[in-house]
Protein backbone atom coordinates (compact mmCIF):
# COMPACT_ATOMS: atom_id res chain seq x y z
CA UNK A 1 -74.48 11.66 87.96
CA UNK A 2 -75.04 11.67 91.75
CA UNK A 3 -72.07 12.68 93.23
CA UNK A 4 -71.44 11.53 96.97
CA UNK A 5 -68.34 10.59 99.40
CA UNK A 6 -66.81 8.32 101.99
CA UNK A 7 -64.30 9.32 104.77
CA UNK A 8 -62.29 5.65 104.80
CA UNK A 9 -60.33 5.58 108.23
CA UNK A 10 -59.54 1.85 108.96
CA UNK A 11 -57.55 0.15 106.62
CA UNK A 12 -59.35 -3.14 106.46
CA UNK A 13 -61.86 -1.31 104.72
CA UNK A 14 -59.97 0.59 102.15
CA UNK A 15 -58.50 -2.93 101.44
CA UNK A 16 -62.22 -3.56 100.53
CA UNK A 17 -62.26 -0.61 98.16
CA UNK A 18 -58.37 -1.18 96.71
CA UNK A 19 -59.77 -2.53 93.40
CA UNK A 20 -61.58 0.04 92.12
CA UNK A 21 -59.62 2.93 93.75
CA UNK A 22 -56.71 1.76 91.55
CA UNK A 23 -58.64 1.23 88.32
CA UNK A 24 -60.02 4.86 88.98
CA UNK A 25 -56.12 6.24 89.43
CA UNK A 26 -55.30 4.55 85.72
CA UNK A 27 -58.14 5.81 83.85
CA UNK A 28 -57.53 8.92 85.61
CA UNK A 29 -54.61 9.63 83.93
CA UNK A 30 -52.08 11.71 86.24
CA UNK A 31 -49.52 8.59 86.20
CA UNK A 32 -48.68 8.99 90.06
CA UNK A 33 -47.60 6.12 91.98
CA UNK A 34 -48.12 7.33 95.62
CA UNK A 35 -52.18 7.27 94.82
CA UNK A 36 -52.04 3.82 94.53
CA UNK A 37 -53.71 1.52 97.23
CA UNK A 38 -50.54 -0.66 97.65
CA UNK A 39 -48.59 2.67 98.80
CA UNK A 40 -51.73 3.72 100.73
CA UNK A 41 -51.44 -0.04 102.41
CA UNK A 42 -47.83 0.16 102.79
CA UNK A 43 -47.77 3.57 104.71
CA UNK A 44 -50.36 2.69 106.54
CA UNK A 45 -49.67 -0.95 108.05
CA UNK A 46 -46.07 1.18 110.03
CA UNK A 47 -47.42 4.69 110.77
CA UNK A 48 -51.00 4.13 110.86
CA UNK A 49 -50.85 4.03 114.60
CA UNK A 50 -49.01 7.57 114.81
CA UNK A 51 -50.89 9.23 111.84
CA UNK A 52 -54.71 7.63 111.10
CA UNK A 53 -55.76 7.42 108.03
CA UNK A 54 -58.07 9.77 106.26
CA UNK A 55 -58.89 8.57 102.97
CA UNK A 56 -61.32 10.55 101.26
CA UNK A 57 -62.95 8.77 98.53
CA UNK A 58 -65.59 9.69 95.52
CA UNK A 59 -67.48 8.23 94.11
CA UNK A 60 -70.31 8.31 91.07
CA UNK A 61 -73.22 5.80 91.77
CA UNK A 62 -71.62 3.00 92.53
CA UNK A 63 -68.26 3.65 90.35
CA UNK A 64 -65.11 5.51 92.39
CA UNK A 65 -64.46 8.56 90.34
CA UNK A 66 -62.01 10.89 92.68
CA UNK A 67 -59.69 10.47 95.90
CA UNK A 68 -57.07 11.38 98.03
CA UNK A 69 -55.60 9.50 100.48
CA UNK A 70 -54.84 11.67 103.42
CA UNK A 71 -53.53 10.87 107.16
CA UNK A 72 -53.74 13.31 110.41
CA UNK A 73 -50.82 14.67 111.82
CA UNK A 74 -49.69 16.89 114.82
CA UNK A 75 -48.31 20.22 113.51
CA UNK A 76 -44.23 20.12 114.44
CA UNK A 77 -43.46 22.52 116.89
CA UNK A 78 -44.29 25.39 117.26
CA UNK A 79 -47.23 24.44 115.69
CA UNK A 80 -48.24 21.30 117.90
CA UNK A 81 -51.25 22.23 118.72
CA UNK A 82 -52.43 22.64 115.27
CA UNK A 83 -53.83 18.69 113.47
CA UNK A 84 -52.93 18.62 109.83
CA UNK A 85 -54.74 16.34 106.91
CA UNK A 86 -51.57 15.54 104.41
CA UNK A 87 -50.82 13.39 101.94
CA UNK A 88 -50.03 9.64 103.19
CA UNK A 89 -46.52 8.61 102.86
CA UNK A 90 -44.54 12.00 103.97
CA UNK A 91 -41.29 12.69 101.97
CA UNK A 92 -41.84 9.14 100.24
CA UNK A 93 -44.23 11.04 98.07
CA UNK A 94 -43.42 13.26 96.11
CA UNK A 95 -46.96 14.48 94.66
CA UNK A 96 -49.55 15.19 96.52
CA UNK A 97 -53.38 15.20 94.45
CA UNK A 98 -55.83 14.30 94.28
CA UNK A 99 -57.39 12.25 91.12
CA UNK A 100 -59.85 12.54 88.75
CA UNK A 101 -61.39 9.55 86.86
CA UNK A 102 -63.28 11.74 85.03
CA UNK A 103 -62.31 15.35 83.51
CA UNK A 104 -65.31 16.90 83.44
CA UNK A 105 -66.31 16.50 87.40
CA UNK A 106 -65.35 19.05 90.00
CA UNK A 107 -64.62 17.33 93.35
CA UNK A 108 -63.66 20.85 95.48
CA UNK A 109 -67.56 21.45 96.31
CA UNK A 110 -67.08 17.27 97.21
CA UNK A 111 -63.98 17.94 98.97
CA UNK A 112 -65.33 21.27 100.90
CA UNK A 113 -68.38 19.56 102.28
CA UNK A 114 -66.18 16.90 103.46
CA UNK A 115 -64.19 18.67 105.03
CA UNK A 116 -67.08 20.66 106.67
CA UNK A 117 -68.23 17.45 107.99
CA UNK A 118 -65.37 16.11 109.71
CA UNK A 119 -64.10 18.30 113.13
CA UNK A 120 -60.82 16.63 113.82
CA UNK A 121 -58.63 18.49 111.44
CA UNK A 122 -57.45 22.66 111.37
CA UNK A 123 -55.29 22.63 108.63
CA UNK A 124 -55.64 20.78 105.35
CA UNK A 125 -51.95 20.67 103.40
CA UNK A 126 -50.90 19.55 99.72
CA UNK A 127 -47.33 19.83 99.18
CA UNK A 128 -46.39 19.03 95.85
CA UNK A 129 -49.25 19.68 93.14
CA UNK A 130 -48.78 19.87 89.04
CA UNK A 131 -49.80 22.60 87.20
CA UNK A 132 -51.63 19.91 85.15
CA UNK A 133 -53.94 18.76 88.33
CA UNK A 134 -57.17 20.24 88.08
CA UNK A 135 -57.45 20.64 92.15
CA UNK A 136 -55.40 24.40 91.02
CA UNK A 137 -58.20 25.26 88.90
CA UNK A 138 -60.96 24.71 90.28
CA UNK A 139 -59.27 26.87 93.19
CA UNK A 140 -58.58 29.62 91.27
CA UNK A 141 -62.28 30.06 90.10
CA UNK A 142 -63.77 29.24 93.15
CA UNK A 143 -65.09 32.11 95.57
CA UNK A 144 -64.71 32.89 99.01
CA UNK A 145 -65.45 30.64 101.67
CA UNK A 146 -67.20 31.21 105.40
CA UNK A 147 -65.38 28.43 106.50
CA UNK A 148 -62.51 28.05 105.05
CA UNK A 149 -59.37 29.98 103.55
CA UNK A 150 -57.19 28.79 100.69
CA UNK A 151 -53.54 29.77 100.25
CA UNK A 152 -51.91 28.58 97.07
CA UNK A 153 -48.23 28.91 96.96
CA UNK A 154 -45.29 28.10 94.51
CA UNK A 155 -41.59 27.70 95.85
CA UNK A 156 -40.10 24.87 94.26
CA UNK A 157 -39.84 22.60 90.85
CA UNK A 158 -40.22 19.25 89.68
CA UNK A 159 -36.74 18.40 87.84
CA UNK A 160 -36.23 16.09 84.53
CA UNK A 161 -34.19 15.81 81.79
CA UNK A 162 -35.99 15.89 78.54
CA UNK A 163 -34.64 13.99 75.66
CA UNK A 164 -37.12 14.50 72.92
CA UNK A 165 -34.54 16.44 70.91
CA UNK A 166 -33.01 13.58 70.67
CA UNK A 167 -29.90 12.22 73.04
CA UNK A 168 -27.09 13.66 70.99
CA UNK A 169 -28.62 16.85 71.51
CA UNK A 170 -29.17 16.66 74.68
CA UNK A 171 -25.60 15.41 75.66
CA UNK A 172 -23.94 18.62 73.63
CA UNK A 173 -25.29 20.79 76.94
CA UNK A 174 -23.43 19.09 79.31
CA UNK A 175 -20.47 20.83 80.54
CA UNK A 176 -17.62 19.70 79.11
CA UNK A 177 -15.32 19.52 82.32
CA UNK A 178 -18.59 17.39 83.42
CA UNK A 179 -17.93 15.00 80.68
CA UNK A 180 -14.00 15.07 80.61
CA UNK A 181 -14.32 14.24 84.25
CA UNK A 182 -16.48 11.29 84.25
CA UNK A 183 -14.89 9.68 80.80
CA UNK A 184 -11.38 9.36 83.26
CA UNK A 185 -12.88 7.90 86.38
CA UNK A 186 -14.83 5.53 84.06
CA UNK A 187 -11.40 4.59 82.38
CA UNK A 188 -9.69 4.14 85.78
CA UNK A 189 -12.73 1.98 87.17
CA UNK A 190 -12.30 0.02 84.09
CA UNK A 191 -8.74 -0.77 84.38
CA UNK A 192 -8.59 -1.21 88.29
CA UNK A 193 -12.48 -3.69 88.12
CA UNK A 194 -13.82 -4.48 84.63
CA UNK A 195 -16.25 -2.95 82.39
CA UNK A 196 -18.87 -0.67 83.75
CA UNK A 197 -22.49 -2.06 83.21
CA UNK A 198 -25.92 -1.37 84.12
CA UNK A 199 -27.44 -4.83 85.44
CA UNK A 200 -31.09 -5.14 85.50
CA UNK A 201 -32.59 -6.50 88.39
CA UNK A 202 -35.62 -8.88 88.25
CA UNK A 203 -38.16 -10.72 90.69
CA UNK A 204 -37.04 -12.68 94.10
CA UNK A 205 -33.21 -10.55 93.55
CA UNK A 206 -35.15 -7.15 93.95
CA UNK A 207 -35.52 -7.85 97.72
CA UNK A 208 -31.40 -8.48 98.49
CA UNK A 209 -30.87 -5.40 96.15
CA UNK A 210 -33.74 -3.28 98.38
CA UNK A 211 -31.44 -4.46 101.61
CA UNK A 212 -28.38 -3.52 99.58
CA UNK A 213 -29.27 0.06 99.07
CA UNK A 214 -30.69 0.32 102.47
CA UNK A 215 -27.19 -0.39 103.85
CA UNK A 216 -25.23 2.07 100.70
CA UNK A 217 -27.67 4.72 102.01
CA UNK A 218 -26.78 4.81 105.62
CA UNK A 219 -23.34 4.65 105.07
CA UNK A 220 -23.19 6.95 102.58
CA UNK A 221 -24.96 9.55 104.77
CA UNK A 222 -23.16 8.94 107.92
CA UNK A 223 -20.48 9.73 105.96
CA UNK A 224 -21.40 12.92 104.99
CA UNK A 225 -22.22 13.64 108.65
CA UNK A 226 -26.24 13.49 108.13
CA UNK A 227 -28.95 10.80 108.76
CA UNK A 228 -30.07 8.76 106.38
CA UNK A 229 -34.30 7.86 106.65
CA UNK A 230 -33.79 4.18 106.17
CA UNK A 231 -32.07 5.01 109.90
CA UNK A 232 -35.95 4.55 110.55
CA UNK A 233 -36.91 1.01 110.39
CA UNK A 234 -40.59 1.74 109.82
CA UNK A 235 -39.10 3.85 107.09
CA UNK A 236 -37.35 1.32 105.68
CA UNK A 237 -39.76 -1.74 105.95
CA UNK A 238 -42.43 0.88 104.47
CA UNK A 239 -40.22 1.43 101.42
CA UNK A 240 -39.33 -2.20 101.05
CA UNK A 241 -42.84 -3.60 100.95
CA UNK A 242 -43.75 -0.96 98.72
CA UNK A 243 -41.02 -1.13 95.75
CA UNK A 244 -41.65 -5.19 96.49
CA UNK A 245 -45.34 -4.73 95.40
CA UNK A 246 -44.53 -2.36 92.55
CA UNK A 247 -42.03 -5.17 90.96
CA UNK A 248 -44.99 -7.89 91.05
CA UNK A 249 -47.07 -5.76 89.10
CA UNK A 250 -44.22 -5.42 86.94
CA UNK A 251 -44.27 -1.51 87.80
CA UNK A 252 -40.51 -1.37 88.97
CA UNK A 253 -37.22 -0.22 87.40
CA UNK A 254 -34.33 -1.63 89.86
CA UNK A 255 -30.98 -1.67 88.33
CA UNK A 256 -27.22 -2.40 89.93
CA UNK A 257 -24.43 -0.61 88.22
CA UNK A 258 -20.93 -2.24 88.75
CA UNK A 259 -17.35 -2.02 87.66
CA UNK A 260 -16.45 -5.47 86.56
CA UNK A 261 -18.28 -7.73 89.98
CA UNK A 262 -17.79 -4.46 92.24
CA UNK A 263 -20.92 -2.89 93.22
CA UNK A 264 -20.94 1.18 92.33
CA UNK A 265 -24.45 2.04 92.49
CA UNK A 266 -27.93 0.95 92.96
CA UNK A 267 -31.47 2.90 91.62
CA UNK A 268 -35.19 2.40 91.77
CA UNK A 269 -37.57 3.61 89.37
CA UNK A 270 -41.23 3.92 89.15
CA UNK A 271 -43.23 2.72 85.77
CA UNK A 272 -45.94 3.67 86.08
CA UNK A 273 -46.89 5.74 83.34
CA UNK A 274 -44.81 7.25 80.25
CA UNK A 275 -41.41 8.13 81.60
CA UNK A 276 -38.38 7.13 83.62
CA UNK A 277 -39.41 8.30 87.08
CA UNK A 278 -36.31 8.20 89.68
CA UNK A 279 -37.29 7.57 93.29
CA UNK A 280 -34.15 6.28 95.04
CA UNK A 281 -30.27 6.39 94.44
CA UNK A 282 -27.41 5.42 96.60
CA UNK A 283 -23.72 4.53 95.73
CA UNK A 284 -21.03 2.90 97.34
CA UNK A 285 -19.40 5.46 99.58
CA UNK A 286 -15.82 3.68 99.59
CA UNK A 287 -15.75 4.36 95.62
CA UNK A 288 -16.76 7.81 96.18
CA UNK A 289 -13.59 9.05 94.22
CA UNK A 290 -14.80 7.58 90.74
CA UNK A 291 -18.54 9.64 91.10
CA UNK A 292 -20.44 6.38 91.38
CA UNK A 293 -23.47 8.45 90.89
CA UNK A 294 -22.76 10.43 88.32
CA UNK A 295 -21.96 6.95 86.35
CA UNK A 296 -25.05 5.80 87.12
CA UNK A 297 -26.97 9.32 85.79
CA UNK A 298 -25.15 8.47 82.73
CA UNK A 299 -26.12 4.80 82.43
CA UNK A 300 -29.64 5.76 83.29
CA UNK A 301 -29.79 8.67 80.69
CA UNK A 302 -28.57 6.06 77.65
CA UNK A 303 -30.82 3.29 78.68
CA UNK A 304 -33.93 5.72 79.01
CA UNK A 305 -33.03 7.05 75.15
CA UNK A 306 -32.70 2.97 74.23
CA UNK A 307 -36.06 2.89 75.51
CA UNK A 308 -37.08 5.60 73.27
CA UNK A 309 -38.39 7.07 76.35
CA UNK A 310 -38.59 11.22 76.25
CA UNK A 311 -38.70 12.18 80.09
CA UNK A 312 -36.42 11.06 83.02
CA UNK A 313 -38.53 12.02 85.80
CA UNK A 314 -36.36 13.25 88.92
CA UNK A 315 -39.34 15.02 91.11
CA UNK A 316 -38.66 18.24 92.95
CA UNK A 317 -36.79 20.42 95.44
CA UNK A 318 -33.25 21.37 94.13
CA UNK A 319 -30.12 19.37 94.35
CA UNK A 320 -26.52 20.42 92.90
CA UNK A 321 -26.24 17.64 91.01
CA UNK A 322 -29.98 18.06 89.18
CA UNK A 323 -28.84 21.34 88.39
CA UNK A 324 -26.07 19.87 86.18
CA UNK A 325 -28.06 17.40 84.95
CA UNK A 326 -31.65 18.29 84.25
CA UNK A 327 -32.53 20.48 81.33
CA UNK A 328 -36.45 21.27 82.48
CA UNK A 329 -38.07 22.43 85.37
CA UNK A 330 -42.16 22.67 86.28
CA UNK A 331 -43.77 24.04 89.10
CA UNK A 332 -44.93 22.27 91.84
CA UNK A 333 -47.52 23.83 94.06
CA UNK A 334 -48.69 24.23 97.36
CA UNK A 335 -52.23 24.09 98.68
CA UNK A 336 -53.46 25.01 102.18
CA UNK A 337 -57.01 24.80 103.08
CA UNK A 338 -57.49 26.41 106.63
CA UNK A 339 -60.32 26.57 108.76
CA UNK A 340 -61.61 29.42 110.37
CA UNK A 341 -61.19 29.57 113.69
CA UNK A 342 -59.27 30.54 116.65
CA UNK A 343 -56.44 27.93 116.58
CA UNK A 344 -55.83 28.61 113.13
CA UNK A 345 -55.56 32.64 113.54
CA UNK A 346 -52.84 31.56 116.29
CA UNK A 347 -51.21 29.23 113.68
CA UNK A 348 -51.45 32.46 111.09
CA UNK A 349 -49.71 34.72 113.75
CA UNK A 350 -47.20 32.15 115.03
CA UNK A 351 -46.08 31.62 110.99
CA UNK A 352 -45.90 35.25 110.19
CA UNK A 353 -43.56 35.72 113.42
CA UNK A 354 -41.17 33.14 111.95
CA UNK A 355 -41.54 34.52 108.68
CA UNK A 356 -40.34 37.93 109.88
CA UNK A 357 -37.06 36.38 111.98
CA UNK A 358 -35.97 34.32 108.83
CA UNK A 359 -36.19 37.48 106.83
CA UNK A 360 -33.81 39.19 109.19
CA UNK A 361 -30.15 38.31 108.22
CA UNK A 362 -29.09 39.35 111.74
CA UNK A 363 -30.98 37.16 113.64
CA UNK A 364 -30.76 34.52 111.14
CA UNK A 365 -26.82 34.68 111.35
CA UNK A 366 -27.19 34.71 114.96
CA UNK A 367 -29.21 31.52 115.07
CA UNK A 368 -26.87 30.13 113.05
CA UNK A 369 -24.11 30.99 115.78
CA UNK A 370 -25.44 29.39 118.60
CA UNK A 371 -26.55 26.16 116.64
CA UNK A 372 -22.74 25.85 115.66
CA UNK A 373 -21.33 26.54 119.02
């Protein structure tokens, strides 16, 4: 098979390519929803301008076989000066590989004389990779470089709850204070609103229930004294468009949980793939009192079993409340790919620096101080 590539950095022209780069992410098997062109669109069309696109694209013959869609960023201070290929989307996605249409092809020799080709970048960072993804592989057999380093890393999980022992099962781990707990504020919901229920939400409504949770989530943060990122309206348009396109390809899961006609709760989900993946929960902060969101867990946990769904996806980085509630954890992984070169060996010394403060309680605490006063 002759194996070549295509650095895609205007959007019109990805657009041109959209078809088959999606076919290639379903027969590729990974099930992830931020490869797909409509997030790649999405992202791009309100932070385009700031971060350009860098889609790298493979293909075999004619046929798209392997991709990542990438953008170019300006390191955050102190690291400005440093230009950093990531994933597209930022914190909106939550894995960051590349695919594979095909198994049996290695795209890293693809990827590395790509790389070597283009001269805008220093830095090449993958946040979030499965163990599963076969980018960690061919890493770990490949040798060393001349141009390039590679730093794989490990520091967080992707969280679920896994129900293939059945729900019953499942349900006996829960604490029991947990369950006590919730069973009263449900009863006190009850008698103050109506019955609690788990509404499905379908076509032209998704886009009122979108605005909805925009407005639960910024009021729910401001009220915990922190910023919510629909406070971005980029952010929020981005996010809107997307879950918009995912529900006309019938690849949405947007439900309203309610007391009676009271709103409690509202969740997204992605389906794509086998699974209940959960993307985006907020709950009505003046009901805070009843757990609104720990109702909603609950709902979401008895409709995935009705589904006779196994896996109730909630991605990574650790939360209190996944802690209590999921029963699995995976690694995710981090890749770097770094180029040699003077900038980088500043970046290098720069990050060890920091790495030595934050390892020093005293100057951590003292940091701490003088950000409080």
């Amino acid at each position: 098979m002759n194996i070549t590539y295509e650095w895609i950095e205007d959007i019109d022209r990805f657009k041109e390519i959209a078809a088959g780069w999606d076919k290639a992410v379903e027969s590729s098997g990974s099930h992830d929803p931020f490869l797909l062109s409509d997030f790649v669109i999405s992202w791009s069309k309100y932070f385009g301008g700031k971060d350009p696109l860098r889609a790298l694209v493979v293909y075999g013959g004619k046929d798209i076989i392997g991709g990542i869609p990438l953008c170019l960023k300006r390191g955050s201070r102190p690291y400005s000066f440093v230009k950093i290929l990531c994933h597209v989307g930022g914190s909106a996605a939550n894995y960051t590989e590349p695919f594979y249409a095909f198994r049996d092809i290695d795209i890293l020799p693809v990827i590395r004389e790509a790389l070597s080709e283009k001269k805008d970048w220093d830095l090449l960072y993958l946040s979030d990779l499965r163990r599963e993804n076969k980018l960690l592989g061919e890493l770990s057999g490949s040798g060393a470089d001349k141009c390039f380093s590679v730093k794989v890393l490990t520091d967080h999980s992707n969280w679920s709850i896994d129900l293939s022992a059945g729900l019953e099962k499942y349900l006996s781990g829960i604490p029991s204070k947990l369950k006590r707990d919730l069973r009263s504020k449900r009863k006190h919901l009850e008698q103050k609103f109506g019955p609690v229920r788990l509404r499905e939400v379908k076509g032209g409504d998704v886009a009122k229930l979108i605005d909805d949770y925009s407005k639960l989530s910024l009021n729910s943060f401001s009220e915990r004294g922190r910023e919510s990122s629909f406070e971005s309206r980029e952010y929020a348009a981005f996010y809107g468009e997307f879950l918009m396109a995912m529900e006309a390809k019938d690849r949405l899961d947007a439900h309203l949980l309610c007391a009676g006609e009271e709103p409690l709760a509202i969740s997204f989900g992605y389906r794509f793939g086998p699974g209940f993946n959960w993307v985006l929960t907020g709950f009505n902060s003046k009901h805070k009192y009843y757990r609104p969101g720990y109702l909603l867990i609950e709902e979401l946990i008895k409709l995935v079993a009705s589904r006779g769904e196994t896996i109730y996806n909630w991605y990574g980085y650790e939360r209190f409340y996944k802690a209590q509630w999921c029963n699995r954890q995976d690694p995710l992984y981090k890749v770097f790919i770094l180029r040699r070169s003077v900038k980088v060996g500043l970046y290098h010394l720069i990050n060890s620096i920091e790495r030595a403060i934050r390892s020093n309680n005293m100057i951590v605490a003292a940091v701490r101080k003088i950000r409080r006063s």
